[in-house]
C-alpha atoms as a PDB file:
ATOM      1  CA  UNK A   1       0.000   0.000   0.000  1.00  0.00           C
ATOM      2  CA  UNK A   2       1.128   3.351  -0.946  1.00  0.00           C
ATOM      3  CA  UNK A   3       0.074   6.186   1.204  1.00  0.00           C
ATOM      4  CA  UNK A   4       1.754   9.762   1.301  1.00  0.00           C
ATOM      5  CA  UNK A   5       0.796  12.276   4.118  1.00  0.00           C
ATOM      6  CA  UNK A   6       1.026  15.472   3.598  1.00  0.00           C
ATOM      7  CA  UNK A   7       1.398  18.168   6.414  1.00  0.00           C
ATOM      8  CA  UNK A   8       0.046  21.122   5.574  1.00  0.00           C
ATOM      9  CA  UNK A   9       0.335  23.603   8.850  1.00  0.00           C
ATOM     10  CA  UNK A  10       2.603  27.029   6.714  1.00  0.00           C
ATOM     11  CA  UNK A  11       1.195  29.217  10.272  1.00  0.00           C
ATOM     12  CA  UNK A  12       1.674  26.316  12.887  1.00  0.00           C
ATOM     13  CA  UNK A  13      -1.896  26.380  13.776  1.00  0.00           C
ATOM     14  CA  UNK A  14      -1.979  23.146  15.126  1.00  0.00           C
ATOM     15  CA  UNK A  15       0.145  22.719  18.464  1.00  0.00           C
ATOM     16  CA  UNK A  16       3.891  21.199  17.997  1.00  0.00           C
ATOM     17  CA  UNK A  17       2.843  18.260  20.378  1.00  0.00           C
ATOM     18  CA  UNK A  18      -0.467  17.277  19.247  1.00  0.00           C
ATOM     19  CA  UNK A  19       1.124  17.701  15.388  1.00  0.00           C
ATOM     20  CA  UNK A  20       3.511  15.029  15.746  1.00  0.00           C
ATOM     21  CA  UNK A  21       1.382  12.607  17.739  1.00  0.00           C
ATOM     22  CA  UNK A  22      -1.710  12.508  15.468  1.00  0.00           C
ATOM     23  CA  UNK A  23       1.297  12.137  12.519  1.00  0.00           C
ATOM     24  CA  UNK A  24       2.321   9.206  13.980  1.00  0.00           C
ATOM     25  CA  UNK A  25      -0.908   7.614  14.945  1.00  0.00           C
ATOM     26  CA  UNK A  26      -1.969   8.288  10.962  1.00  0.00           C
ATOM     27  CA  UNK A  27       0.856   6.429   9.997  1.00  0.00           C
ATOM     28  CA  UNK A  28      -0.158   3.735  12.281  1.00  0.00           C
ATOM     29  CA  UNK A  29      -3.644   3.423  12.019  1.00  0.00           C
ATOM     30  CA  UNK A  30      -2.265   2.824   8.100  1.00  0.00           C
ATOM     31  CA  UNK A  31      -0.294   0.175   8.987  1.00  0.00           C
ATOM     32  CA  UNK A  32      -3.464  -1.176  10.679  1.00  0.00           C
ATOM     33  CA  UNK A  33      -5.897  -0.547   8.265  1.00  0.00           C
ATOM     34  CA  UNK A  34      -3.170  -2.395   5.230  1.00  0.00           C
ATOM     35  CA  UNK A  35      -4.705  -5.373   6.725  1.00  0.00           C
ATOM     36  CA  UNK A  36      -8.293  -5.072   5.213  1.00  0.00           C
ATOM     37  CA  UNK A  37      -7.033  -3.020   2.492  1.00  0.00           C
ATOM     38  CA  UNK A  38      -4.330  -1.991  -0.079  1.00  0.00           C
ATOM     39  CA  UNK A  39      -4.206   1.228  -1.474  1.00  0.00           C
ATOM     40  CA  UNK A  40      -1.433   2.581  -3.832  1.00  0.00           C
ATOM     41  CA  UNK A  41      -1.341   5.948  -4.832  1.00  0.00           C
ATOM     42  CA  UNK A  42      -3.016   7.661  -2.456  1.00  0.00           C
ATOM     43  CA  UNK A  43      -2.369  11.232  -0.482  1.00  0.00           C
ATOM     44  CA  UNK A  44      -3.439  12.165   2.763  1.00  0.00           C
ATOM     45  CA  UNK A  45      -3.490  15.781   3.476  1.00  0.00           C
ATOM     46  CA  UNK A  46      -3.277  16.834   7.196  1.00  0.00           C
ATOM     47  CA  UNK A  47      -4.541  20.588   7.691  1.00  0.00           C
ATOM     48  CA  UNK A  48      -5.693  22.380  10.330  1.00  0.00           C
ATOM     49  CA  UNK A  49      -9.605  23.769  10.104  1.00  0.00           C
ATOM     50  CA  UNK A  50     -12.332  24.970  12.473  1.00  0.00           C
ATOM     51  CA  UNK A  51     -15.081  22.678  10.847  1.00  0.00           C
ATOM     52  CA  UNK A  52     -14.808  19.309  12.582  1.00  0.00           C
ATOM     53  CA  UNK A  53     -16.630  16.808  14.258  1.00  0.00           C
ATOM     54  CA  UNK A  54     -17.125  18.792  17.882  1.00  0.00           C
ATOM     55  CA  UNK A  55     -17.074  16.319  20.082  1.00  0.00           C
ATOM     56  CA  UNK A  56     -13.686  14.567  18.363  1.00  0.00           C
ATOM     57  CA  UNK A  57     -11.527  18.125  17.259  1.00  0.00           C
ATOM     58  CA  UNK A  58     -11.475  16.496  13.870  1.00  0.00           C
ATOM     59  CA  UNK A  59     -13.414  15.455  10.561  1.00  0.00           C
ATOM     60  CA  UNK A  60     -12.379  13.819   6.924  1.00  0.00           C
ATOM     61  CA  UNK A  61     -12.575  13.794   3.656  1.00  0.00           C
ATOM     62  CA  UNK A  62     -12.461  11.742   0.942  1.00  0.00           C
ATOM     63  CA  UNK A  63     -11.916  14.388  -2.132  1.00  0.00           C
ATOM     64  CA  UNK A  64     -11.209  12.386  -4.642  1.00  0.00           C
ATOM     65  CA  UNK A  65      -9.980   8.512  -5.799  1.00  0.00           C
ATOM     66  CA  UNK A  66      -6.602   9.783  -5.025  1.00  0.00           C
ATOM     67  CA  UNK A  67      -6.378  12.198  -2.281  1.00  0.00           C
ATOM     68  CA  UNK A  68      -8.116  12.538   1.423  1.00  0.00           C
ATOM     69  CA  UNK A  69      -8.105  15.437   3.443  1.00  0.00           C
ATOM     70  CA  UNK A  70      -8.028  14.966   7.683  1.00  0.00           C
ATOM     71  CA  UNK A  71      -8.446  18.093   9.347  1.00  0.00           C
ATOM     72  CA  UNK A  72      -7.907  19.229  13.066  1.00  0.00           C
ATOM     73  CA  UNK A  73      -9.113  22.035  15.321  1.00  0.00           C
ATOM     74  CA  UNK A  74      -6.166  23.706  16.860  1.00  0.00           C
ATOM     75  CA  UNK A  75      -8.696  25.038  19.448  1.00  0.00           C
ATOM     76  CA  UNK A  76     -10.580  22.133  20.270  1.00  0.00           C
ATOM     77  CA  UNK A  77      -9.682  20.202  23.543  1.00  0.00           C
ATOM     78  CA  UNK A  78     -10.939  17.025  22.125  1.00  0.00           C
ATOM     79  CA  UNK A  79      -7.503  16.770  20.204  1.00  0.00           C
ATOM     80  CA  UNK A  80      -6.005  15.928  24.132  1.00  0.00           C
ATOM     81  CA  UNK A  81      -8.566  13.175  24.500  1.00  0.00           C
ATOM     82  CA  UNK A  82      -6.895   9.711  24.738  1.00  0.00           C
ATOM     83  CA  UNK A  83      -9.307   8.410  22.511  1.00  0.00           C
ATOM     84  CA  UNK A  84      -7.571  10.477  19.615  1.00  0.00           C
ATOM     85  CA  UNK A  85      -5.682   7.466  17.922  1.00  0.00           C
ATOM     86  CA  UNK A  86      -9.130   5.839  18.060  1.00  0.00           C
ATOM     87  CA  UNK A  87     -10.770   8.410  16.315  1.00  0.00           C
ATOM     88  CA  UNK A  88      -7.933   9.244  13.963  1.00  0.00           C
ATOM     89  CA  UNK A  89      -7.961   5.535  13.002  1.00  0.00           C
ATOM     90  CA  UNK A  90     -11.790   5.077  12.681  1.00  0.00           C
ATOM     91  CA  UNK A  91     -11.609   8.616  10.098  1.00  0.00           C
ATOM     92  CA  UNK A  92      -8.701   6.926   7.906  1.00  0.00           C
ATOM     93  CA  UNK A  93     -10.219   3.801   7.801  1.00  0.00           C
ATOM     94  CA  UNK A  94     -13.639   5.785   6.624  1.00  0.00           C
ATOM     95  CA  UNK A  95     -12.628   7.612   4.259  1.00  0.00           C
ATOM     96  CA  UNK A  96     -10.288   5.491   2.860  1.00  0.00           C
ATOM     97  CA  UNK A  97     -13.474   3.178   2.242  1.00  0.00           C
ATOM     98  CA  UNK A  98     -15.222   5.695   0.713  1.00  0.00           C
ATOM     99  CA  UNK A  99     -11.412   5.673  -2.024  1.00  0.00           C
ATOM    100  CA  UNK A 100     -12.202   1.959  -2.386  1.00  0.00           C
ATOM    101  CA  UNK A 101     -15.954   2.916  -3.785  1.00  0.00           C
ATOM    102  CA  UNK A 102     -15.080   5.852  -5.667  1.00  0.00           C
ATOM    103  CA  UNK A 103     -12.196   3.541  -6.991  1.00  0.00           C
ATOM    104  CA  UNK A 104     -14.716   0.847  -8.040  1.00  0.00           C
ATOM    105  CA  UNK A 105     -16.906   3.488 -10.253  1.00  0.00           C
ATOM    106  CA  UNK A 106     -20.042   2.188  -8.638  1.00  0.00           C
ATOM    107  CA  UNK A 107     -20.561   5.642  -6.458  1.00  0.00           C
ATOM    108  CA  UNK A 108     -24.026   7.064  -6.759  1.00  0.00           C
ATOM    109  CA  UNK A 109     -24.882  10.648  -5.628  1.00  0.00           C
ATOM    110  CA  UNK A 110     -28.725   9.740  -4.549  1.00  0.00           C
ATOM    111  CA  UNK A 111     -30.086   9.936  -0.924  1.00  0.00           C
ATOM    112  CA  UNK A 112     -29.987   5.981  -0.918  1.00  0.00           C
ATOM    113  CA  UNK A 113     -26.236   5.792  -2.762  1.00  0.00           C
ATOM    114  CA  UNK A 114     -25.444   8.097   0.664  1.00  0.00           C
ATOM    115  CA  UNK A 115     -27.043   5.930   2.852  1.00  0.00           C
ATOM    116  CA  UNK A 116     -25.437   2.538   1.563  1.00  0.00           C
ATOM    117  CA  UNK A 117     -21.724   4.635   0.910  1.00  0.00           C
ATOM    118  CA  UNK A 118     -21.938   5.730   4.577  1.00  0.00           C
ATOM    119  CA  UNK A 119     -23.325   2.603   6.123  1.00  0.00           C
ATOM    120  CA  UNK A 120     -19.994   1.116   4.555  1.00  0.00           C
ATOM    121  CA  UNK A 121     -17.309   3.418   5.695  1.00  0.00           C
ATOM    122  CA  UNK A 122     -19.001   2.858   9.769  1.00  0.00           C
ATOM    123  CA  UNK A 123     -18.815  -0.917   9.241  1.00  0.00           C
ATOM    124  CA  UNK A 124     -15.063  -0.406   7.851  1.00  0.00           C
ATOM    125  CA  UNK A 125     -14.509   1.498  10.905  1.00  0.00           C
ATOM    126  CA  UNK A 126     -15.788  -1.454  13.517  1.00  0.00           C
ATOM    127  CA  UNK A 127     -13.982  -4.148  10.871  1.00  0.00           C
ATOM    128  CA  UNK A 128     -10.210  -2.408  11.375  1.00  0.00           C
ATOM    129  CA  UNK A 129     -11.009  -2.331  15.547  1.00  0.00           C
ATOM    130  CA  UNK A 130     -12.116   1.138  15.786  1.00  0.00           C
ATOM    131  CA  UNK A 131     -14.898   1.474  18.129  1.00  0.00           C
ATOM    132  CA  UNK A 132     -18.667   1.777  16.542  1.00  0.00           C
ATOM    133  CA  UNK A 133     -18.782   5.548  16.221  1.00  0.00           C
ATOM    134  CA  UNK A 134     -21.451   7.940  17.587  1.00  0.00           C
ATOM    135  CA  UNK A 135     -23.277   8.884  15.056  1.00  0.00           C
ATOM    136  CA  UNK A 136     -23.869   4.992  13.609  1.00  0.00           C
ATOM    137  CA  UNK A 137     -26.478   5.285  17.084  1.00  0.00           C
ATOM    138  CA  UNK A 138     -27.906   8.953  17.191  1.00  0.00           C
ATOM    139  CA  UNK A 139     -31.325   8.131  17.160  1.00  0.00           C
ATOM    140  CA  UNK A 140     -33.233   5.674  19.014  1.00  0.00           C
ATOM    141  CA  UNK A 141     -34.841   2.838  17.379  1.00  0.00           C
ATOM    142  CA  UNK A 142     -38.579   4.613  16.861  1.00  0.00           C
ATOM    143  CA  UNK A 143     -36.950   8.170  15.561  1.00  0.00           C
ATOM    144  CA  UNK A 144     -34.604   5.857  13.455  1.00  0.00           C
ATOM    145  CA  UNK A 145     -37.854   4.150  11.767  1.00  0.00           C
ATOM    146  CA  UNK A 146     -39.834   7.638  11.327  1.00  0.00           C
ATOM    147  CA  UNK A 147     -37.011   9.100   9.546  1.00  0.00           C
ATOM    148  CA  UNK A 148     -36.752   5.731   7.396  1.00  0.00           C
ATOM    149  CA  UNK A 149     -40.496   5.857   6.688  1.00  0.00           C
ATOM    150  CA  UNK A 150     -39.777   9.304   5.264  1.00  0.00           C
ATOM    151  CA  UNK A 151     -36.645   8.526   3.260  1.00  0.00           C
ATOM    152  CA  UNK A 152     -38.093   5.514   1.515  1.00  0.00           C
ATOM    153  CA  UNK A 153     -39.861   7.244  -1.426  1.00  0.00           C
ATOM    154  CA  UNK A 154     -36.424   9.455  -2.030  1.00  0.00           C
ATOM    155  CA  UNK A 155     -34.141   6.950  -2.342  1.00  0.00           C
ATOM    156  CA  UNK A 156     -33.512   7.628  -5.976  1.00  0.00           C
ATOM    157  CA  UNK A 157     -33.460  11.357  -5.276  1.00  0.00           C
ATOM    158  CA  UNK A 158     -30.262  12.882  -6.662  1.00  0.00           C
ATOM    159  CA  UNK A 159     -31.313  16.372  -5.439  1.00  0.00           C
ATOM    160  CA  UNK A 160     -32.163  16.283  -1.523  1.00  0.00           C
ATOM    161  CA  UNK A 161     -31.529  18.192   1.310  1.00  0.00           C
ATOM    162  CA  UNK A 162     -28.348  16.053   1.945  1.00  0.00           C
ATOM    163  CA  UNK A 163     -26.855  18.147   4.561  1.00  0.00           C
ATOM    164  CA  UNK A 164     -30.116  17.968   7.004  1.00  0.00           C
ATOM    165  CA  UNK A 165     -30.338  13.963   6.184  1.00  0.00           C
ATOM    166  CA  UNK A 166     -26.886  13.873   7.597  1.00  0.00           C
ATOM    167  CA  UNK A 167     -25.905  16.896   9.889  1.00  0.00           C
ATOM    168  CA  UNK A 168     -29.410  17.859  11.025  1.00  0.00           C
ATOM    169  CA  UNK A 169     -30.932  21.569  11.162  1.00  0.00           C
ATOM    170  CA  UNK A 170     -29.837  23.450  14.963  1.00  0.00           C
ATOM    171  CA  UNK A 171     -33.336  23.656  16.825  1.00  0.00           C
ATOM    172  CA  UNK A 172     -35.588  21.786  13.924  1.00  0.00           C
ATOM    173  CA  UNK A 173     -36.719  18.158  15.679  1.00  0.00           C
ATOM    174  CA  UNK A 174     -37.562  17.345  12.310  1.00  0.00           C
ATOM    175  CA  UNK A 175     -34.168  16.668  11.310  1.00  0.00           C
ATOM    176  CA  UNK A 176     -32.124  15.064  13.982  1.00  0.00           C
ATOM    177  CA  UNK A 177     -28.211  15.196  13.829  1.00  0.00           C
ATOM    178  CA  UNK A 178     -26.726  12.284  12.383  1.00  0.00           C
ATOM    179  CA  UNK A 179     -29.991  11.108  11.152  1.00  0.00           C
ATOM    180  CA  UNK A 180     -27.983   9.885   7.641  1.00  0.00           C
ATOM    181  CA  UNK A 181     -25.312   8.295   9.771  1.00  0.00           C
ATOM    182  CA  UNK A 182     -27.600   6.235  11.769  1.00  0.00           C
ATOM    183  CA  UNK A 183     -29.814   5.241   9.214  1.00  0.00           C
ATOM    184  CA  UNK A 184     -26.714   4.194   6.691  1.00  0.00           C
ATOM    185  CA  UNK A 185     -25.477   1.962   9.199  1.00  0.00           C
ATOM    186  CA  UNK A 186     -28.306   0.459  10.602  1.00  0.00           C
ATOM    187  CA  UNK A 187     -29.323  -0.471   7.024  1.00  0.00           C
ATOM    188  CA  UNK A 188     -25.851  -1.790   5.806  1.00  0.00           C
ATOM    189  CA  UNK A 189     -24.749  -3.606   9.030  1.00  0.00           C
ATOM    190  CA  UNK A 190     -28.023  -5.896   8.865  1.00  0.00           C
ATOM    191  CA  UNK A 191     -27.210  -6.154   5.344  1.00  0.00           C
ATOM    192  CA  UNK A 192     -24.212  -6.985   5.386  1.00  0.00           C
ATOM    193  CA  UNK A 193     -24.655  -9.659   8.509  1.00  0.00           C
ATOM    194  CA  UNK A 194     -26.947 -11.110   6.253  1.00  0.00           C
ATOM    195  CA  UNK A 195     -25.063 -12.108   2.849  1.00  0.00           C
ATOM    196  CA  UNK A 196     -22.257 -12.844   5.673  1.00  0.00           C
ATOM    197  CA  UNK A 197     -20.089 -10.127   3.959  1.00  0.00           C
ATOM    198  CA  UNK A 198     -16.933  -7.516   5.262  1.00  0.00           C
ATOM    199  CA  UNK A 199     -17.553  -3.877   4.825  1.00  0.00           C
ATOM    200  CA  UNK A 200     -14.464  -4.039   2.474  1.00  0.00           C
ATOM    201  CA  UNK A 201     -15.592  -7.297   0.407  1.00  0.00           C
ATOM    202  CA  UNK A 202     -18.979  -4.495  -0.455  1.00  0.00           C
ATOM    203  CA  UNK A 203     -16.970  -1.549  -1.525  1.00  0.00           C
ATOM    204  CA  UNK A 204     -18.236  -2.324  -4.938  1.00  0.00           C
ATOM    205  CA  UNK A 205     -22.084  -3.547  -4.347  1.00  0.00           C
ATOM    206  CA  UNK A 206     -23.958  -0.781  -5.899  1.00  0.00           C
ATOM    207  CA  UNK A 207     -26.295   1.327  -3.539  1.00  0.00           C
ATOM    208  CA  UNK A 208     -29.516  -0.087  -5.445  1.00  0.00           C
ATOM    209  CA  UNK A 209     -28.730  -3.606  -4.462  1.00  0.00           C
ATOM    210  CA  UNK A 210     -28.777  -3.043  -0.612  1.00  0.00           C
ATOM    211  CA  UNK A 211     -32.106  -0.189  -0.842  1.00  0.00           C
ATOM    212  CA  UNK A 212     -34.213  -2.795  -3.425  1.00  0.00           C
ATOM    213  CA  UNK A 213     -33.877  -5.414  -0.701  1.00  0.00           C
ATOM    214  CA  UNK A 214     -34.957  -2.960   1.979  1.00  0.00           C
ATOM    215  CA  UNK A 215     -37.360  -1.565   0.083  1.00  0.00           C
ATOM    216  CA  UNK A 216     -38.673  -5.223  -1.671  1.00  0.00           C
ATOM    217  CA  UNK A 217     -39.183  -6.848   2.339  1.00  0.00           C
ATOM    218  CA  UNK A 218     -36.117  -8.908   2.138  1.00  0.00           C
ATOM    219  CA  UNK A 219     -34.743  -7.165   4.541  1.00  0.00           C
ATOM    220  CA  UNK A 220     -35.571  -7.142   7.994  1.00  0.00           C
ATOM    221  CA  UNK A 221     -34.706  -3.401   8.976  1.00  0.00           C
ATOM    222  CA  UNK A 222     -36.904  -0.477   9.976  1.00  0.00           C
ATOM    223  CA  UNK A 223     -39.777  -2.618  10.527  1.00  0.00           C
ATOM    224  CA  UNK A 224     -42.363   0.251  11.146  1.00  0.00           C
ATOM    225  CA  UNK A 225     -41.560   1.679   7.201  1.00  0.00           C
ATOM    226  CA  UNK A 226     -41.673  -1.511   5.518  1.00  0.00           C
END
């Protein structure tokens, strides 16, 4: 596997300390992740950025087949949190799956080719020994099947309001935070436990063929929409 990272700190933003540790847990949370996965040809950009995950001081990117961007918040105190390498490794190992499916040209820009891409990356994350992240579980199990209910006719959507389905709307019940997240990976997890598949060995299952079995019955998820 060839990865490059790629510094990019020209106003040392991001604290000397913290800078050099989450460099060296990249490069092993790579090392990690090589198990599940090669990759050639591949830069990671490290930069800092206010616009993160809040409760981690950090967020990712995948920007294109070749290149993924992981930013941290010099002023966030989450960056001190010993779960950092955790988190660091669960965000490589994400958006390094979502490489994989860009890299297999089935990637679909639809609410349910969101869903199924996003579902992926959180099972990737649990399959290299990251914990299951926080936003696979942000809603409880009768909010999770009301926002399913009202997903299922826009699956094939290509215009949507993608960043309420996954970030929420400040103050609006309507759209939870994480709603996208949760709904992604309660979908693909019981998908995948059921054709007895690895997040990695799905990286190029188009999005239709995991929605059509949801949608069809097959699939025992969100009971209350089907």
């Amino acid at each position: 596997m060839t990865i490059t990272f790629h510094l990019l700190d020209a106003m040392d933003e991001i604290p000397a300390p913290i800078k050099q540790d989450a460099m060296a847990e990249l490069e092993a949370a790579s090392g990690q992740i090589a198990d599940f996965v090669q990759l050639n040809r591949l830069d990671v950009v490290v930069a800092p950025e206010a616009w993160v995950i809040r409760e981690w001081g950090l967020c990712g990117y995948a920007n294109s087949p070749g290149r993924i961007t992981i930013t941290l918040d010099p002023r966030s105190l989450r960056l001190h949190d010993t779960e950092r390498p955790d988190r660091l490794l669960a965000t490589l190992a994400h958006e390094m799956h979502h490489v994989a499916r860009l890299r297999s040209g089935v990637e679909t820009y639809t609410l349910g080719g969101r869903f199924v891409s996003e579902g992926l990356a959180q099972c990737f994350e649990e399959e290299v020994g990251a914990p299951t992240p926080f936003y696979a579980m942000a809603l409880d199990s009768e909010r999770l099947e009301q926002m399913a209910a009202r997903a299922r006719p826009l699956l094939s959507a290509t215009e949507y309001e993608h960043d309420n389905w996954m970030f929420g709307r400040k103050g609006d019940p309507e759209w939870p935070r994480h709603a996208g997240y949760s709904l992604g990976y309660a979908l693909v997890s019981t998908w995948l436990a059921e054709r007895n598949m690895s997040a990695i060995d799905a990286a190029g299952v188009p999005a239709t063929e995991i929605t059509e079995d949801w949608l069809s019955g097959r699939l025992p998820v969100f009971a209350a929409s089907g």
